[in-house]
PDB file of N, CA and C in Angstrom:
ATOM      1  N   UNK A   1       0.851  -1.173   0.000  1.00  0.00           N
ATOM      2  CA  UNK A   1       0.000   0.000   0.000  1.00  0.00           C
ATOM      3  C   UNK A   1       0.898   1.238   0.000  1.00  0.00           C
ATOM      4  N   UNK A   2       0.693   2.123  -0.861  1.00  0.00           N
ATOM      5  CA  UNK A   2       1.613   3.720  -0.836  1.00  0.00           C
ATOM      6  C   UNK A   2       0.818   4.838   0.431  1.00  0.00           C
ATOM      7  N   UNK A   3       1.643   5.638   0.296  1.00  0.00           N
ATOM      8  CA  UNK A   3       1.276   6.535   1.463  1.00  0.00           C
ATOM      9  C   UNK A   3      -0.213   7.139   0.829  1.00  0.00           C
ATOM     10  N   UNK A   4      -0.039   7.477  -0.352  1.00  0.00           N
ATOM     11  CA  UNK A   4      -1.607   7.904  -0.335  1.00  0.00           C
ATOM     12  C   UNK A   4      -2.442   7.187  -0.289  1.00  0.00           C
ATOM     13  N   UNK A   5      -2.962   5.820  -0.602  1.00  0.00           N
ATOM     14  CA  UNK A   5      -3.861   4.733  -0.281  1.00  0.00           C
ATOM     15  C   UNK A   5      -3.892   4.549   1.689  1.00  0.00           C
ATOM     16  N   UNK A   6      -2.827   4.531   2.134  1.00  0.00           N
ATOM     17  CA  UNK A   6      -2.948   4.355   3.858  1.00  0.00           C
ATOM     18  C   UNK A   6      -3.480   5.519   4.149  1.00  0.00           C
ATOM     19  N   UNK A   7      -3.079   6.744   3.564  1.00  0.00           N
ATOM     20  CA  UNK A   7      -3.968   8.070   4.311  1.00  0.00           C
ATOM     21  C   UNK A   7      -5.078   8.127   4.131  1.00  0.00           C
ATOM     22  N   UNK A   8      -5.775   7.803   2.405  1.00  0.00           N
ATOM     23  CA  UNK A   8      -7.066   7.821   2.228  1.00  0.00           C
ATOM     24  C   UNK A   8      -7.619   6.652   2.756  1.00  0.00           C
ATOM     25  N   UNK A   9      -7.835   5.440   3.361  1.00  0.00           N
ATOM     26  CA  UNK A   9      -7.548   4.645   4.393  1.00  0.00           C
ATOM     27  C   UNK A   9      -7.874   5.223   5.702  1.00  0.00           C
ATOM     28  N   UNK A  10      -7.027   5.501   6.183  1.00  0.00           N
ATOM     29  CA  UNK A  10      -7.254   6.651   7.324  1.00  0.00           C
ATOM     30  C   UNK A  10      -8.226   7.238   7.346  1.00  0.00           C
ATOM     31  N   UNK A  11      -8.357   8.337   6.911  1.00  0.00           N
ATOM     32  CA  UNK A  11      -9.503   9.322   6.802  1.00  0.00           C
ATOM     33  C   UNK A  11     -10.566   8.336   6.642  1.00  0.00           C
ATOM     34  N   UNK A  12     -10.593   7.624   5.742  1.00  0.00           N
ATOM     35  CA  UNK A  12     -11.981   6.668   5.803  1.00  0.00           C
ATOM     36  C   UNK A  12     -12.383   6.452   6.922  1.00  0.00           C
ATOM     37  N   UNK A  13     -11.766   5.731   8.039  1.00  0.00           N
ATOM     38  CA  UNK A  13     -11.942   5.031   9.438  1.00  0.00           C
ATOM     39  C   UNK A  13     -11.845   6.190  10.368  1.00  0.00           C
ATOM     40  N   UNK A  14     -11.080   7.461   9.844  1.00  0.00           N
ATOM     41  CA  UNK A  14     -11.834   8.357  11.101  1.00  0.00           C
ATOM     42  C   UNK A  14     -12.804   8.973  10.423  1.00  0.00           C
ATOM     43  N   UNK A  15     -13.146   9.238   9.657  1.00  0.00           N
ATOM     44  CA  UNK A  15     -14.856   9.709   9.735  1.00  0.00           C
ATOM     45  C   UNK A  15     -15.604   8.675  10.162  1.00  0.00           C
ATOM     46  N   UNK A  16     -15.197   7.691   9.875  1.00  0.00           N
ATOM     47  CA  UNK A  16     -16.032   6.710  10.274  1.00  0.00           C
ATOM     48  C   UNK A  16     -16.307   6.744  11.778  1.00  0.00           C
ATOM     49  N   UNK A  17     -15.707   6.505  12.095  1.00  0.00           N
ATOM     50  CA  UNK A  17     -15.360   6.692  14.091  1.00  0.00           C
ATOM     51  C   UNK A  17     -15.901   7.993  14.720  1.00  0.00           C
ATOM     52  N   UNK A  18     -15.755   9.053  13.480  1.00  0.00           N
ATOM     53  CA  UNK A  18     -16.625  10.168  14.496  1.00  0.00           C
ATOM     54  C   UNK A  18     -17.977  11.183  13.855  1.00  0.00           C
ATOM     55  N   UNK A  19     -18.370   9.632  12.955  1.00  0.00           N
ATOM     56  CA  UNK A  19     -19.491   9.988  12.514  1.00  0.00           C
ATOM     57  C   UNK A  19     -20.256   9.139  13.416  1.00  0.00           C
ATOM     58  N   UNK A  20     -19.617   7.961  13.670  1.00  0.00           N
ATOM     59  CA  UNK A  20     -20.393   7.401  15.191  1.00  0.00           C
ATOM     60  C   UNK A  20     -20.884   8.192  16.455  1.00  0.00           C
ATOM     61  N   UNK A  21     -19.370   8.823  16.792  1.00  0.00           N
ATOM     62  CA  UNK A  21     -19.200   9.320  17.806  1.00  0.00           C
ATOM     63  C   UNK A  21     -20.536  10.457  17.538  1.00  0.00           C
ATOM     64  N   UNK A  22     -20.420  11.270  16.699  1.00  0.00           N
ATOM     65  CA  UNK A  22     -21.640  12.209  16.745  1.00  0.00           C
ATOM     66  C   UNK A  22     -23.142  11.421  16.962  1.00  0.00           C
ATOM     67  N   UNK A  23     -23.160  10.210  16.160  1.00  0.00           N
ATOM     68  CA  UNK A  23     -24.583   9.619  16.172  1.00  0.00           C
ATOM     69  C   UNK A  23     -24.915   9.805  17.464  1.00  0.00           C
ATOM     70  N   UNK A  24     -24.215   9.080  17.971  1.00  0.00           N
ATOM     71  CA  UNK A  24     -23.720   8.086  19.968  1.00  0.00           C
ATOM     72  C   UNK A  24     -24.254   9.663  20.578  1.00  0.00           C
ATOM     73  N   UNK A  25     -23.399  10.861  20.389  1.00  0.00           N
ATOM     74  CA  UNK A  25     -23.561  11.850  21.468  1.00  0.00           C
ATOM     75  C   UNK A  25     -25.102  13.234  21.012  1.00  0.00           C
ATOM     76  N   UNK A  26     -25.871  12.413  19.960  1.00  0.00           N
ATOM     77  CA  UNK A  26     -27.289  13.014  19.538  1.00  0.00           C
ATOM     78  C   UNK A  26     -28.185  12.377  20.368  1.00  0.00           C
ATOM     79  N   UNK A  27     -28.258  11.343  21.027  1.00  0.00           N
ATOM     80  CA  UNK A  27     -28.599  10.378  21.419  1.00  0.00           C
ATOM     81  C   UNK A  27     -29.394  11.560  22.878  1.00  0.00           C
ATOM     82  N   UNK A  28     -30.377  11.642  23.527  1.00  0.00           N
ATOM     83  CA  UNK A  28     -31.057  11.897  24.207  1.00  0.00           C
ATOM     84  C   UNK A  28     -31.400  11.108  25.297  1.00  0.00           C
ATOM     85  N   UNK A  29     -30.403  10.681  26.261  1.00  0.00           N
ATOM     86  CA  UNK A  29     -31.114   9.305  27.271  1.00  0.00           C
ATOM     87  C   UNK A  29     -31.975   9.639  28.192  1.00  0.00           C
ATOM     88  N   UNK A  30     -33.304   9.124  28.209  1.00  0.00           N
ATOM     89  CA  UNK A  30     -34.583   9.453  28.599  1.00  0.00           C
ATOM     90  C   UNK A  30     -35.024   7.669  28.809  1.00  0.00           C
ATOM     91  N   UNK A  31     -35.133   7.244  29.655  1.00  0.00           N
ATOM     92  CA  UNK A  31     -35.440   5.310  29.702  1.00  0.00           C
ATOM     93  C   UNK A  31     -36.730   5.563  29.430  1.00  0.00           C
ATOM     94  N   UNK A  32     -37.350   7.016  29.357  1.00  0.00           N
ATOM     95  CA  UNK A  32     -39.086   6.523  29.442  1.00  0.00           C
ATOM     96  C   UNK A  32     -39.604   6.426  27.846  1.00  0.00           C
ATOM     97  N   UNK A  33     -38.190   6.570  27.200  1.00  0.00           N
ATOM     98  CA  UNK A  33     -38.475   6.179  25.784  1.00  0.00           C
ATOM     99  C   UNK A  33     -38.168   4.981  25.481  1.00  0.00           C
ATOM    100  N   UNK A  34     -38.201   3.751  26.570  1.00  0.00           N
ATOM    101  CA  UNK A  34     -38.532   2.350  26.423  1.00  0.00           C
ATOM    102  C   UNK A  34     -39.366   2.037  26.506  1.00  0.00           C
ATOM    103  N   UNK A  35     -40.375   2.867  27.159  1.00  0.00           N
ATOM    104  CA  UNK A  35     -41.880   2.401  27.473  1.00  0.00           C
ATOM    105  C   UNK A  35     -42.677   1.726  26.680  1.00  0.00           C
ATOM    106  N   UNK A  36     -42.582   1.752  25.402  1.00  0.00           N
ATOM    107  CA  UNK A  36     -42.995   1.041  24.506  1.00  0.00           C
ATOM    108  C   UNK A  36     -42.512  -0.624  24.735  1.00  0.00           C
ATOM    109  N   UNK A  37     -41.417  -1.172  25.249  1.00  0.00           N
ATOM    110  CA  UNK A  37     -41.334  -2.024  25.951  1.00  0.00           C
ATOM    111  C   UNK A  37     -41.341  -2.883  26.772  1.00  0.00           C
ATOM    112  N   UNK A  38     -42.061  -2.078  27.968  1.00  0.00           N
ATOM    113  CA  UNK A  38     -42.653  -2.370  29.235  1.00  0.00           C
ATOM    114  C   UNK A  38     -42.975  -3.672  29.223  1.00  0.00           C
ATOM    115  N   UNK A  39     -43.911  -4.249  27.897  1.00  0.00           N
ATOM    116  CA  UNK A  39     -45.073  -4.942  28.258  1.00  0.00           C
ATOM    117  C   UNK A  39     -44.143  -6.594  27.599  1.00  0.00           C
ATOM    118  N   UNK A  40     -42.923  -6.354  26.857  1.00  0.00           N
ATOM    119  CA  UNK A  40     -42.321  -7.191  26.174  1.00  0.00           C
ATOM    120  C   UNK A  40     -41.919  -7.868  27.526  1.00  0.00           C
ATOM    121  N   UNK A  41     -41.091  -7.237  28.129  1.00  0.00           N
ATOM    122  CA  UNK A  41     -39.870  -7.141  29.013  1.00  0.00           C
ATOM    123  C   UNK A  41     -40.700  -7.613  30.027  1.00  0.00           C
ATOM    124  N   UNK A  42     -41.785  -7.363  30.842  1.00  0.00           N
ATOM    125  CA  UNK A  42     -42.627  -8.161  31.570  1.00  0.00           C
ATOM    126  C   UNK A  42     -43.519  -9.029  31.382  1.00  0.00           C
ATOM    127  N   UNK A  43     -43.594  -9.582  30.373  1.00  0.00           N
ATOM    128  CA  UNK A  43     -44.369 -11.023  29.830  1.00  0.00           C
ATOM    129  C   UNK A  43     -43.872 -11.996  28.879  1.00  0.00           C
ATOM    130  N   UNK A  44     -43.969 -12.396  28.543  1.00  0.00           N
ATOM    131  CA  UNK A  44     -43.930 -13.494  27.276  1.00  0.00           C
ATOM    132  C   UNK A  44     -44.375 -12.720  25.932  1.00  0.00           C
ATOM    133  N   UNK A  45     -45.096 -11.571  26.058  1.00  0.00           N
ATOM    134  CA  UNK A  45     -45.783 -11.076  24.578  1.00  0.00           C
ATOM    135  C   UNK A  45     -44.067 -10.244  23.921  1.00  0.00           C
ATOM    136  N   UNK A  46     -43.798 -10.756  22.257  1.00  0.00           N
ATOM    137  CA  UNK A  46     -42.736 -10.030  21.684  1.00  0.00           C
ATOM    138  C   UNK A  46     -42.807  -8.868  21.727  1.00  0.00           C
ATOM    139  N   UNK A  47     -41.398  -8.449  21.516  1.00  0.00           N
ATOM    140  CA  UNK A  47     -41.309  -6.722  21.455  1.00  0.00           C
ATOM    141  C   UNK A  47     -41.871  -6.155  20.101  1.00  0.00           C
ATOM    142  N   UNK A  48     -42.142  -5.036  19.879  1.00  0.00           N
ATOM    143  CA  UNK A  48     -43.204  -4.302  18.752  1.00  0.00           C
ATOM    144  C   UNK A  48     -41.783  -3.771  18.038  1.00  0.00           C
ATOM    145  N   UNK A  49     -42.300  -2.869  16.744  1.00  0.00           N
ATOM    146  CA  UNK A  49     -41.288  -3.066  16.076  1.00  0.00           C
ATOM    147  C   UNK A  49     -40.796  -1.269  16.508  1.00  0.00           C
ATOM    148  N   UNK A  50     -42.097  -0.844  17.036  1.00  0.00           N
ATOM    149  CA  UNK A  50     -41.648   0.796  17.654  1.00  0.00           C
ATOM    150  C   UNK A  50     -40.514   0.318  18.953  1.00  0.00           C
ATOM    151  N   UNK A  51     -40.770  -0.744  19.662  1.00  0.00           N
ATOM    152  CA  UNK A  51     -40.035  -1.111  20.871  1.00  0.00           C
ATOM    153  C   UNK A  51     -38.432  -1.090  20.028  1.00  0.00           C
ATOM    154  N   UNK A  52     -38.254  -1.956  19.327  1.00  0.00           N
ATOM    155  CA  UNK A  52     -37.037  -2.245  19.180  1.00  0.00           C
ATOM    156  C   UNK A  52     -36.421  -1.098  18.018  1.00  0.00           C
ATOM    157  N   UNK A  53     -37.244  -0.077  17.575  1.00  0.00           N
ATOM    158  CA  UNK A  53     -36.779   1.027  17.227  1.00  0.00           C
ATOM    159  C   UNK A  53     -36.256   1.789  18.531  1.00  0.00           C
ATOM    160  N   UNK A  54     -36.480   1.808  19.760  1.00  0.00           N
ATOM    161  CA  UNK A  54     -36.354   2.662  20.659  1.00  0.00           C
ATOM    162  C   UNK A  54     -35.378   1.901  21.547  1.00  0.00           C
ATOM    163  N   UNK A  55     -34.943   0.491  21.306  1.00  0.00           N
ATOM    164  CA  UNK A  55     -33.725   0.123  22.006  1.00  0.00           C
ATOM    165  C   UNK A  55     -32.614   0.513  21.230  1.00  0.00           C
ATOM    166  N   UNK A  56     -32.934   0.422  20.122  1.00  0.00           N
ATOM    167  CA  UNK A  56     -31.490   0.288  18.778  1.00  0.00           C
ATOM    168  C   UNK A  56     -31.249   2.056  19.637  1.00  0.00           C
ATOM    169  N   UNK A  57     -32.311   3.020  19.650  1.00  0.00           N
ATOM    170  CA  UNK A  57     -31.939   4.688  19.591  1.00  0.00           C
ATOM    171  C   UNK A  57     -31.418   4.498  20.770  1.00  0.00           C
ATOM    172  N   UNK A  58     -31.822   4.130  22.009  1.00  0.00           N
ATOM    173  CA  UNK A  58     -31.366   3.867  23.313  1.00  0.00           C
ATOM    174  C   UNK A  58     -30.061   3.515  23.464  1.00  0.00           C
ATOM    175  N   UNK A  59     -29.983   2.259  23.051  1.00  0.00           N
ATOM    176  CA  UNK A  59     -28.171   1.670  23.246  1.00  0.00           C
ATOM    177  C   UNK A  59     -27.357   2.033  23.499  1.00  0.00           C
ATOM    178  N   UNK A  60     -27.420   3.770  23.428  1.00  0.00           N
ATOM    179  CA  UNK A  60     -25.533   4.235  23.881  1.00  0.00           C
ATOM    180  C   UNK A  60     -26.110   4.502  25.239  1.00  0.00           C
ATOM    181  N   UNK A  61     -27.332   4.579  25.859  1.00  0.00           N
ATOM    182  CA  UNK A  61     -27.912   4.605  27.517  1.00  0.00           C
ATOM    183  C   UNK A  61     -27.959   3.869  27.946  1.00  0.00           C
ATOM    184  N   UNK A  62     -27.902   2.363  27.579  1.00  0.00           N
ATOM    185  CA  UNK A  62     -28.398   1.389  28.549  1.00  0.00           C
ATOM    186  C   UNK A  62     -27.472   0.944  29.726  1.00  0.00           C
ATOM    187  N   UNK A  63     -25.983   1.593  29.429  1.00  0.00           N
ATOM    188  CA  UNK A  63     -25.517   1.154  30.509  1.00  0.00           C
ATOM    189  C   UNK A  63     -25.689   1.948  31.675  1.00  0.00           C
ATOM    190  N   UNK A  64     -25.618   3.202  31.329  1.00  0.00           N
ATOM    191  CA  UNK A  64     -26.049   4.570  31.916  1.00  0.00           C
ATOM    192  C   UNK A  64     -27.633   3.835  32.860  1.00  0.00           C
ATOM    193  N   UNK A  65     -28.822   3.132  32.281  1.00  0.00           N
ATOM    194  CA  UNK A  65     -29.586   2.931  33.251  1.00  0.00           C
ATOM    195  C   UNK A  65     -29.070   1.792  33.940  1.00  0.00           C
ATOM    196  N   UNK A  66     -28.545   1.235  33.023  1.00  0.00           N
ATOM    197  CA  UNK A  66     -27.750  -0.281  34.529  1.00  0.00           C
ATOM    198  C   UNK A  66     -27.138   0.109  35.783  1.00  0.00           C
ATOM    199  N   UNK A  67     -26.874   1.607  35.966  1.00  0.00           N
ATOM    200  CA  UNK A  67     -26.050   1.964  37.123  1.00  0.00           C
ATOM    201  C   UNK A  67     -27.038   2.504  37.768  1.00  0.00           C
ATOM    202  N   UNK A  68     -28.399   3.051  37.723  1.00  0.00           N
ATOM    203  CA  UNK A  68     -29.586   3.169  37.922  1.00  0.00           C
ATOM    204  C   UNK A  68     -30.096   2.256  38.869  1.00  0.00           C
ATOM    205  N   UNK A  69     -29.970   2.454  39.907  1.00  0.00           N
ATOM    206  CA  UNK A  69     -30.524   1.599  40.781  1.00  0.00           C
ATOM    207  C   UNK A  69     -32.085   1.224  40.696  1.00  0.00           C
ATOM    208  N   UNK A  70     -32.688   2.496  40.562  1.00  0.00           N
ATOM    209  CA  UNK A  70     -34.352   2.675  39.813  1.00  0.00           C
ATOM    210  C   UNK A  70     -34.766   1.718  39.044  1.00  0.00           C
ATOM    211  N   UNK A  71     -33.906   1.916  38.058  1.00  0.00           N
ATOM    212  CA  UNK A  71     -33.895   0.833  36.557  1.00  0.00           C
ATOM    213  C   UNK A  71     -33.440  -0.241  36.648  1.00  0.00           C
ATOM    214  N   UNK A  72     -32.459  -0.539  37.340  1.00  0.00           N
ATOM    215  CA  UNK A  72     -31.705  -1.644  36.947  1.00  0.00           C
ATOM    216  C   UNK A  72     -32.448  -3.152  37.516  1.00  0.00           C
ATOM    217  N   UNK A  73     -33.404  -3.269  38.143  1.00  0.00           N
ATOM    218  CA  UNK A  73     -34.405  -4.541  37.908  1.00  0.00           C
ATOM    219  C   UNK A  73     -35.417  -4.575  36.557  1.00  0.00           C
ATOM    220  N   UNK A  74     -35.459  -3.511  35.982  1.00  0.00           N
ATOM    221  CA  UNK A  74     -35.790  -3.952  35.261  1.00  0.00           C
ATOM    222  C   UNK A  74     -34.730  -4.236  33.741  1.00  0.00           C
ATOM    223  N   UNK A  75     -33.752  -3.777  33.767  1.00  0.00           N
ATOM    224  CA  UNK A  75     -32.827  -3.391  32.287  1.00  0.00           C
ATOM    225  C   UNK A  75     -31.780  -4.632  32.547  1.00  0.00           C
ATOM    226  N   UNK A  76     -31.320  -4.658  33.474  1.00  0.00           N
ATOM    227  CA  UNK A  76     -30.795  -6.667  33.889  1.00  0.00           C
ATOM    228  C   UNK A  76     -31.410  -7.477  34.196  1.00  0.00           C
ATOM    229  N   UNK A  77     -33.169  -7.360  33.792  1.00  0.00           N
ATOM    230  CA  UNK A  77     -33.892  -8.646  34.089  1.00  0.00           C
ATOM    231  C   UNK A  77     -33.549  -9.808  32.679  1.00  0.00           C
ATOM    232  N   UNK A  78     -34.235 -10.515  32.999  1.00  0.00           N
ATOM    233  CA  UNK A  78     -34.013 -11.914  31.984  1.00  0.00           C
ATOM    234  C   UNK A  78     -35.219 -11.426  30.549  1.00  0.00           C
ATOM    235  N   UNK A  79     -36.255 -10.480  31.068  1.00  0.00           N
ATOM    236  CA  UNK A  79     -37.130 -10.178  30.090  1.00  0.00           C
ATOM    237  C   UNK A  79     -36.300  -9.110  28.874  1.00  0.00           C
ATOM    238  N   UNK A  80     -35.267  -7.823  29.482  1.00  0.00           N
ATOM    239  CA  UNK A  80     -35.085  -7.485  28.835  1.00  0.00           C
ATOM    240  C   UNK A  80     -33.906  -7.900  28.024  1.00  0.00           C
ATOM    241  N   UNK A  81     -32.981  -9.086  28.564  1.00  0.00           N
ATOM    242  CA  UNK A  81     -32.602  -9.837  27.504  1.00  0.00           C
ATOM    243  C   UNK A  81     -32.981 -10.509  26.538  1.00  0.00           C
ATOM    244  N   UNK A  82     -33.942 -10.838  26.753  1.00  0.00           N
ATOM    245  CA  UNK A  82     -35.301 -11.278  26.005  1.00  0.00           C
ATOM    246  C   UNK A  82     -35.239 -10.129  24.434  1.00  0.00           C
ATOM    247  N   UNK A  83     -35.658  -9.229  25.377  1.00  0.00           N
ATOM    248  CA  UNK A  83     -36.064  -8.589  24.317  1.00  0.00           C
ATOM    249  C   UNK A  83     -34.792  -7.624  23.429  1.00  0.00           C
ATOM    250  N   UNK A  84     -33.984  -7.724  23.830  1.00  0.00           N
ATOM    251  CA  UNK A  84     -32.808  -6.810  23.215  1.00  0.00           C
ATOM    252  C   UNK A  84     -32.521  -8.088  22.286  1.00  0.00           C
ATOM    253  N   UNK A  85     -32.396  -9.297  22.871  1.00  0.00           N
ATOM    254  CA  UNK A  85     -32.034 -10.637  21.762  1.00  0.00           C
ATOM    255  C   UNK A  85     -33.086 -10.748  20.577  1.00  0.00           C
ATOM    256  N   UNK A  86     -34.395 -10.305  20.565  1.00  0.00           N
ATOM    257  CA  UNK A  86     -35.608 -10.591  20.166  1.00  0.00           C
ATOM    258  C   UNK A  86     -35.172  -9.624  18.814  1.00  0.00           C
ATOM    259  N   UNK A  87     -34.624  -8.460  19.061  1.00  0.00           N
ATOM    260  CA  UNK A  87     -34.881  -7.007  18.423  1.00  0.00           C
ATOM    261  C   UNK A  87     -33.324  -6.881  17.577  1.00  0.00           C
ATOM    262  N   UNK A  88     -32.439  -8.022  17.879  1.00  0.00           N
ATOM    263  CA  UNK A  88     -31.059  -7.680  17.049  1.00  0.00           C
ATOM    264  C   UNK A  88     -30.293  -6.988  17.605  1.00  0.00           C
ATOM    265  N   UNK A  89     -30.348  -6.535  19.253  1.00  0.00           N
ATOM    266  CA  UNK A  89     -29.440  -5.562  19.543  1.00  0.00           C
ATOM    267  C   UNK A  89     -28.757  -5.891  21.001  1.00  0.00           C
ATOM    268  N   UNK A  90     -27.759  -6.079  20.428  1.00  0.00           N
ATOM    269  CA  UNK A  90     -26.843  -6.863  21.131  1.00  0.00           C
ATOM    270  C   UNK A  90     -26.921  -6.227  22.727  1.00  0.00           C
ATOM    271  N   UNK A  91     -26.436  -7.223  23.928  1.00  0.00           N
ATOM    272  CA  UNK A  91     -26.795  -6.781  25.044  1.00  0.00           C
ATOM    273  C   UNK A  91     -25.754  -5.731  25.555  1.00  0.00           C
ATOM    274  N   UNK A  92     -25.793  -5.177  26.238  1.00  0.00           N
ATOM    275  CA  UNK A  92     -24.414  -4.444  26.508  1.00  0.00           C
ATOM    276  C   UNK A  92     -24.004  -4.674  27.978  1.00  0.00           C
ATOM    277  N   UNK A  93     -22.573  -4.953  27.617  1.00  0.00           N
ATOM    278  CA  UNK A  93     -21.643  -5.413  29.065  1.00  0.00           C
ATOM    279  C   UNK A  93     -20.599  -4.419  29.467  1.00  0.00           C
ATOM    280  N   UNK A  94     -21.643  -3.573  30.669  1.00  0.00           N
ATOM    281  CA  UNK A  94     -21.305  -2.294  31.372  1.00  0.00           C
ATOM    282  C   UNK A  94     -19.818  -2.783  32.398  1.00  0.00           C
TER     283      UNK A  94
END
C-alpha cells in the first residue's frame, strides 16, 4: 500500500469513528423512551417493532440505566434480555 492509499484509508476510518461518535452523542437518554417495551420485558408477549426502534436509539444509555438503581431490575432482568435478543441488539456489558 503507498502513502496515499494508507492516508485515504485513514480518513476513511476516522470519519467513520466520528461519525459514530456524533450519532452516539445526539442520542437523548430518557429510559421513558422504552416504554414502549414495558409490556415485552414483563411477559412473554414479543417486542413491537416501535419497541425495538427505541432500544437500537437507546443503546448508547443502557448502561447509563444499569447503574440506575431505579432501573436496573428492570434493564438486567431476563425479560429485557429477552427482548434486546428478540430485536437484534446486542446486550451491553457495562
Amino acid at each position: 500500500m503507498n502513502t496515499k492509499t494508507t492516508f485515504l484509508a485513514f480518513c476513511v476510518i476516522l470519519v467513520l469513528i466520528l461519525g459514530e461518535v456524533e450519532v452516539t452523542n445526539a442520542v437523548t437518554c430518557n429510559p421513558l423512551q422504552l416504554s414502549p417495551c414495558a409490556s415485552a420485558i414483563t411477559s412473554s408477549s414479543k417486542p413491537s417493532a416501535v419497541c425495538c426502534a427505541k432500544i437500537k436509539e437507546q443503546r448508547p444509555c443502557l448502561c447509563q440505566y444499569m447503574r440506575n438503581p431505579n432501573l436496573q431490575k428492570f434493564i438486567k432482568s431476563p425479560g429485557a434480555k429477552k427482548v434486546a435478543n428478540a430485536c437484534g441488539t446486542p446486550y451491553p456489558r457495562c
